[in-house]
N, C-alpha and C. Protein backbone atom coordinates (compact mmCIF):
# COMPACT_ATOMS: atom_id res chain seq x y z
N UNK A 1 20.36 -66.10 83.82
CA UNK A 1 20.74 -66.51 85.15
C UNK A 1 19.53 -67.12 85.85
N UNK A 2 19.24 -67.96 86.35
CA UNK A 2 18.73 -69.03 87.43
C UNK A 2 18.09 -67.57 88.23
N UNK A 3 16.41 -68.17 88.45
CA UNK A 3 15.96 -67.42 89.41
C UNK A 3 16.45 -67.63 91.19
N UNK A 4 16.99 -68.85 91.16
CA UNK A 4 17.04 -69.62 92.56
C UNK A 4 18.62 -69.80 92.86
N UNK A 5 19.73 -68.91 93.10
CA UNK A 5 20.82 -69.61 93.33
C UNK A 5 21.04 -70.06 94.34
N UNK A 6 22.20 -70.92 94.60
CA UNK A 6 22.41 -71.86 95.89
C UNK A 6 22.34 -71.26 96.92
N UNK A 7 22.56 -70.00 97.35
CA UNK A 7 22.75 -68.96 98.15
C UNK A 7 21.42 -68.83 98.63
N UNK A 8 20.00 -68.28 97.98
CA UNK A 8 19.04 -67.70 98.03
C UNK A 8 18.00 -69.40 98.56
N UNK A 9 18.42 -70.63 97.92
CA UNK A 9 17.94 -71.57 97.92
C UNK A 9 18.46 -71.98 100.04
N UNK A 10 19.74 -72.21 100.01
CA UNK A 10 20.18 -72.11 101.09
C UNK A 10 19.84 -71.17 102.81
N UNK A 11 19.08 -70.48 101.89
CA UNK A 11 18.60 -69.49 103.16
C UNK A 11 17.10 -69.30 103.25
N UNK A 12 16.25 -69.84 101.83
CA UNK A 12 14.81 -70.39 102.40
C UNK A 12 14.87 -71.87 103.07
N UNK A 13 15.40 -72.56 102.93
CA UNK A 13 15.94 -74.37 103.72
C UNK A 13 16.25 -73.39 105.61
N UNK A 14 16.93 -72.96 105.42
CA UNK A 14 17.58 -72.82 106.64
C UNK A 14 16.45 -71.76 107.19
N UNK A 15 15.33 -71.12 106.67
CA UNK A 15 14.02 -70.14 107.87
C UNK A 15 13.38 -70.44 107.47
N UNK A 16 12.53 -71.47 106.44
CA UNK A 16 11.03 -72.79 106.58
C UNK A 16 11.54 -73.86 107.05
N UNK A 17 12.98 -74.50 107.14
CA UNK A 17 13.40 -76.13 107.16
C UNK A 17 14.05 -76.61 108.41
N UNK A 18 14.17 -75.14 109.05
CA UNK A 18 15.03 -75.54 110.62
C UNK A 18 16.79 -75.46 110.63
N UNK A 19 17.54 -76.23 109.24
CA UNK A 19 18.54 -75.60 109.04
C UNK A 19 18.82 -75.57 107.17
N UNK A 20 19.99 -75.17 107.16
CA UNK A 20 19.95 -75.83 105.28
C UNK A 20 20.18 -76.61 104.85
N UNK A 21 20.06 -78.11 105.95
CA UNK A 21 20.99 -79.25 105.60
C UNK A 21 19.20 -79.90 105.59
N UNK A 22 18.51 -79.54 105.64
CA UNK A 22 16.85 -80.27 105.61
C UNK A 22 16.13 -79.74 104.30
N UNK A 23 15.97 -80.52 103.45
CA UNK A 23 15.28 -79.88 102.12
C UNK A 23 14.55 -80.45 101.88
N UNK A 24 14.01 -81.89 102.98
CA UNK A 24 13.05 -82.80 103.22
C UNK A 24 11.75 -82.33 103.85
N UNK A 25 12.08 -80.59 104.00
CA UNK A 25 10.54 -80.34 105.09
C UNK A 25 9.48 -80.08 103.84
N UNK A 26 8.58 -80.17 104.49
CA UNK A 26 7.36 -79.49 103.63
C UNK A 26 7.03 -78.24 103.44
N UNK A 27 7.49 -77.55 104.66
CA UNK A 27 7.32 -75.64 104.73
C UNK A 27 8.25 -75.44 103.89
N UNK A 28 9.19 -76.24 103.80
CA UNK A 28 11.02 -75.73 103.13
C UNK A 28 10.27 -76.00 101.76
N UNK A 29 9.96 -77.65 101.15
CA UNK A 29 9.19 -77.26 99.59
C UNK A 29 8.28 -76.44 99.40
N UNK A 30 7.70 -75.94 100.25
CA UNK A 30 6.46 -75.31 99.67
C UNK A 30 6.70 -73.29 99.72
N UNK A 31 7.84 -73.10 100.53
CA UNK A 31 8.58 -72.17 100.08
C UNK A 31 9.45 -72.12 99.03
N UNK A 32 9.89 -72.92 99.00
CA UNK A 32 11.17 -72.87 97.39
C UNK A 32 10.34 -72.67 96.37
N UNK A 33 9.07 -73.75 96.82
CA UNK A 33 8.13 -73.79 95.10
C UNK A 33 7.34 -72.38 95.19
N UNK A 34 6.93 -71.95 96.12
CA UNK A 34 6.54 -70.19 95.85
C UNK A 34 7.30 -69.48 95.57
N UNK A 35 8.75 -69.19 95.83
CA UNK A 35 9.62 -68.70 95.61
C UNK A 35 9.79 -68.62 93.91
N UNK A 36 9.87 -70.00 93.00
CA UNK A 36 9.51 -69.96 92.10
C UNK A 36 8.84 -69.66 91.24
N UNK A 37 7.27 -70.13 91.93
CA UNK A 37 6.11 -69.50 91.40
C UNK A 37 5.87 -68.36 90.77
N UNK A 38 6.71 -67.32 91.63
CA UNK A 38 6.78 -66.13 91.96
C UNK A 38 7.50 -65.01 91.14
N UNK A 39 8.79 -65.84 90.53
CA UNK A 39 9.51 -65.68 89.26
C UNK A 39 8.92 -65.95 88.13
N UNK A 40 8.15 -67.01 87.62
CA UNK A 40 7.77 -67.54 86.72
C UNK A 40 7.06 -66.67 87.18
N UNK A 41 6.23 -66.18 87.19
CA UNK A 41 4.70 -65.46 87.11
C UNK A 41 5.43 -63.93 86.50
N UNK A 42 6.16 -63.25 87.00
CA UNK A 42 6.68 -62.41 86.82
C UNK A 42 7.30 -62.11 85.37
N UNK A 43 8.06 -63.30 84.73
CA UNK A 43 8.56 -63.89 83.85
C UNK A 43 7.39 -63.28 82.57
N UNK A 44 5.79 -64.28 82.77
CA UNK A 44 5.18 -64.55 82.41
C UNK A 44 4.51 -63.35 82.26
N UNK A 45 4.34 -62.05 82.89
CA UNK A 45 3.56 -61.17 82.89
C UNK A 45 4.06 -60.13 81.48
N UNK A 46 5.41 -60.03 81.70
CA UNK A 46 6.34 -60.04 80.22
C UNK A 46 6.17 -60.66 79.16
N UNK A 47 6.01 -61.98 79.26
CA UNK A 47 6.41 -62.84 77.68
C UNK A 47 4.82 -63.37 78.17
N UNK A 48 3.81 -62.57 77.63
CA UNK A 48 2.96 -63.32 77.55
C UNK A 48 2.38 -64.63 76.67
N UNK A 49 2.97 -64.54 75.75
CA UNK A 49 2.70 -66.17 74.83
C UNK A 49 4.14 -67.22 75.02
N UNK A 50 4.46 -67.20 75.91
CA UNK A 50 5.39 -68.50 76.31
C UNK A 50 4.53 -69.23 77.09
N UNK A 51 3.48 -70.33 76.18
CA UNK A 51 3.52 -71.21 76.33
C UNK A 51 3.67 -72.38 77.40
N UNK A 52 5.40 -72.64 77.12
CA UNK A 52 5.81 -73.84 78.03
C UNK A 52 6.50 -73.26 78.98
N UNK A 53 6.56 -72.19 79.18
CA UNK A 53 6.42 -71.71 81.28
C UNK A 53 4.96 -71.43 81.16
N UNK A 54 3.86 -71.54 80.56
CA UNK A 54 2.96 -71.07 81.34
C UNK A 54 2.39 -72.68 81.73
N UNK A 55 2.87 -73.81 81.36
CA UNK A 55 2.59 -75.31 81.31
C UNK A 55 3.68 -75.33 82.32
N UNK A 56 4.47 -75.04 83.18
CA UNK A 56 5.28 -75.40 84.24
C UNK A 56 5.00 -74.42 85.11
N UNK A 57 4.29 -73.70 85.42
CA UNK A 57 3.68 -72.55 86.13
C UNK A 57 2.61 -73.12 86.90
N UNK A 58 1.71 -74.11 86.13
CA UNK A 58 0.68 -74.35 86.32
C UNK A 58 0.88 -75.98 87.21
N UNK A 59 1.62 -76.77 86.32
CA UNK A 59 2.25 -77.52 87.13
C UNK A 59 2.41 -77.56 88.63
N UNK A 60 4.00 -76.70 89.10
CA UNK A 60 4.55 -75.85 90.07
C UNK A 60 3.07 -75.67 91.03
N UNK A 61 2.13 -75.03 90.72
CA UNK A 61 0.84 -74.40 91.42
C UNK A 61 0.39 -75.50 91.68
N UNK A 62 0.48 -76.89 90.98
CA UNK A 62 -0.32 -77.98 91.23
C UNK A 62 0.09 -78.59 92.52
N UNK A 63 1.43 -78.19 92.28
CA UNK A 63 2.49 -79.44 93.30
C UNK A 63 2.48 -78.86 94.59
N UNK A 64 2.47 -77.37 94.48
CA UNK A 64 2.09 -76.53 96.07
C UNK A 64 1.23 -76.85 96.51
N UNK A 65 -0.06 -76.81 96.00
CA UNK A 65 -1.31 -77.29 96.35
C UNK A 65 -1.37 -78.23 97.20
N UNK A 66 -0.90 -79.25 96.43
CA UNK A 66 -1.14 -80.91 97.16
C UNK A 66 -0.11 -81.20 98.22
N UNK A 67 0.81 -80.12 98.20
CA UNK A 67 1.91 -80.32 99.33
C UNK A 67 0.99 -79.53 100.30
N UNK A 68 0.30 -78.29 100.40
CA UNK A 68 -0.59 -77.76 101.57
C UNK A 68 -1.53 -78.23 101.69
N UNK A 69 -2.40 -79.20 100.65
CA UNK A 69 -3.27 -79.57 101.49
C UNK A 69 -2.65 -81.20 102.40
N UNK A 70 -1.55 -81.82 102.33
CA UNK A 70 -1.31 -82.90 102.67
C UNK A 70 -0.50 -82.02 104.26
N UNK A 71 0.25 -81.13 103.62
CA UNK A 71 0.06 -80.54 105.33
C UNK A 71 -1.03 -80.01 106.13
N UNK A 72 -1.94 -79.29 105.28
CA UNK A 72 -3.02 -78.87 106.66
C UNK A 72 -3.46 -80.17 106.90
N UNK A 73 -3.54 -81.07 106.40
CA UNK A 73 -4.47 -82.97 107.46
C UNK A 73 -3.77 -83.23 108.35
N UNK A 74 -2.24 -82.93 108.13
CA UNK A 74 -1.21 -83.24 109.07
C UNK A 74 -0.50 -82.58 110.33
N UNK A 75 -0.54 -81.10 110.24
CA UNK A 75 -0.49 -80.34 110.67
C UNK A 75 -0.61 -78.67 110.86
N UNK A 76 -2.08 -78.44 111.00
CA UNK A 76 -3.16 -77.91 110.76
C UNK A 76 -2.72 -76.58 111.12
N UNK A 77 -1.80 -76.09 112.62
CA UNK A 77 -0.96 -74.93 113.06
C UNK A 77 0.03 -74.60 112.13
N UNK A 78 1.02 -75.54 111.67
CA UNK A 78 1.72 -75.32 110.56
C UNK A 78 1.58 -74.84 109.56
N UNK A 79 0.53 -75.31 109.09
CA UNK A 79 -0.01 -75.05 107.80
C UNK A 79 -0.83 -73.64 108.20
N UNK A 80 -1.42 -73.15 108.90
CA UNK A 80 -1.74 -71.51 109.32
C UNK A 80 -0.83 -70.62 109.09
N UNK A 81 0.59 -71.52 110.23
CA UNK A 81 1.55 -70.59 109.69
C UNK A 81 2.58 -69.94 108.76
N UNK A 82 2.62 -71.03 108.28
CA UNK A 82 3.13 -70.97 106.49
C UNK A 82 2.63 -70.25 105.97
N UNK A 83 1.19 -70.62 105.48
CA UNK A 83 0.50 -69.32 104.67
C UNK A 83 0.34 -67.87 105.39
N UNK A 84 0.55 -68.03 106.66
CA UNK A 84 1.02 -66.48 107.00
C UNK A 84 1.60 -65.93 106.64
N UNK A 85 2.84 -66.87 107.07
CA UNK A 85 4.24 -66.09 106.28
C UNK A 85 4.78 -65.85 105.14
N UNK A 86 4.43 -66.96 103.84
CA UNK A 86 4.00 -67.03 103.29
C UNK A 86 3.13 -66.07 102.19
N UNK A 87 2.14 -65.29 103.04
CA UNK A 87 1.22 -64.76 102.40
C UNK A 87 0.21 -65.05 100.98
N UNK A 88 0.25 -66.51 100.96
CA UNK A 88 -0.87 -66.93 100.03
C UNK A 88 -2.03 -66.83 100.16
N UNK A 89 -2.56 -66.50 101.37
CA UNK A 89 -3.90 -66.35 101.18
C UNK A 89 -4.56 -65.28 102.17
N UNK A 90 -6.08 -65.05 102.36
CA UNK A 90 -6.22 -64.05 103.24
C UNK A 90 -6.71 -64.36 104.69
């Protein structure tokens, strides 16, 4: 079964994205893709020699990245508060 169903996907869009009809925000990707992260890592702590999730894991981590740092240039409060909520960092 899918770590992310429409349900669970639908209700991080609608408390990072403003509603669930916006999947265009950046708080909204950069929650879904932790959300993920978050599975896969978990996944991974189990099956330690898989490989090709640990090559889409790393990926995933890449794409968060460059989505927070293209928000903190852009919006520097936002980006505080994300990783608050969030909890990526200290």
């Amino acid at each position: 079964m899918s770590a992310l169903t429409s349900e669970k996907k639908a209700r991080i869009f609608s408390e990072f994205g403003g509603n669930e009809k916006n999947t265009g925000s950046i708080e909204a990707q950069i929650a879904l893709l932790t959300e993920r992260i978050n599975h896969i890592s978990s996944h991974l702590q189990q099956n330690k020699k898989d490989f090709s999730t640990h090559r889409g894991l790393m990926k995933s981590v890449g794409k968060r990245k460059t989505l927070l740092t293209y928000l903190s240039k852009t919006n520097l409060m936002g980006y505080r508060a994300l990783i608050e909520k969030l909890g990526l960092r200290k």
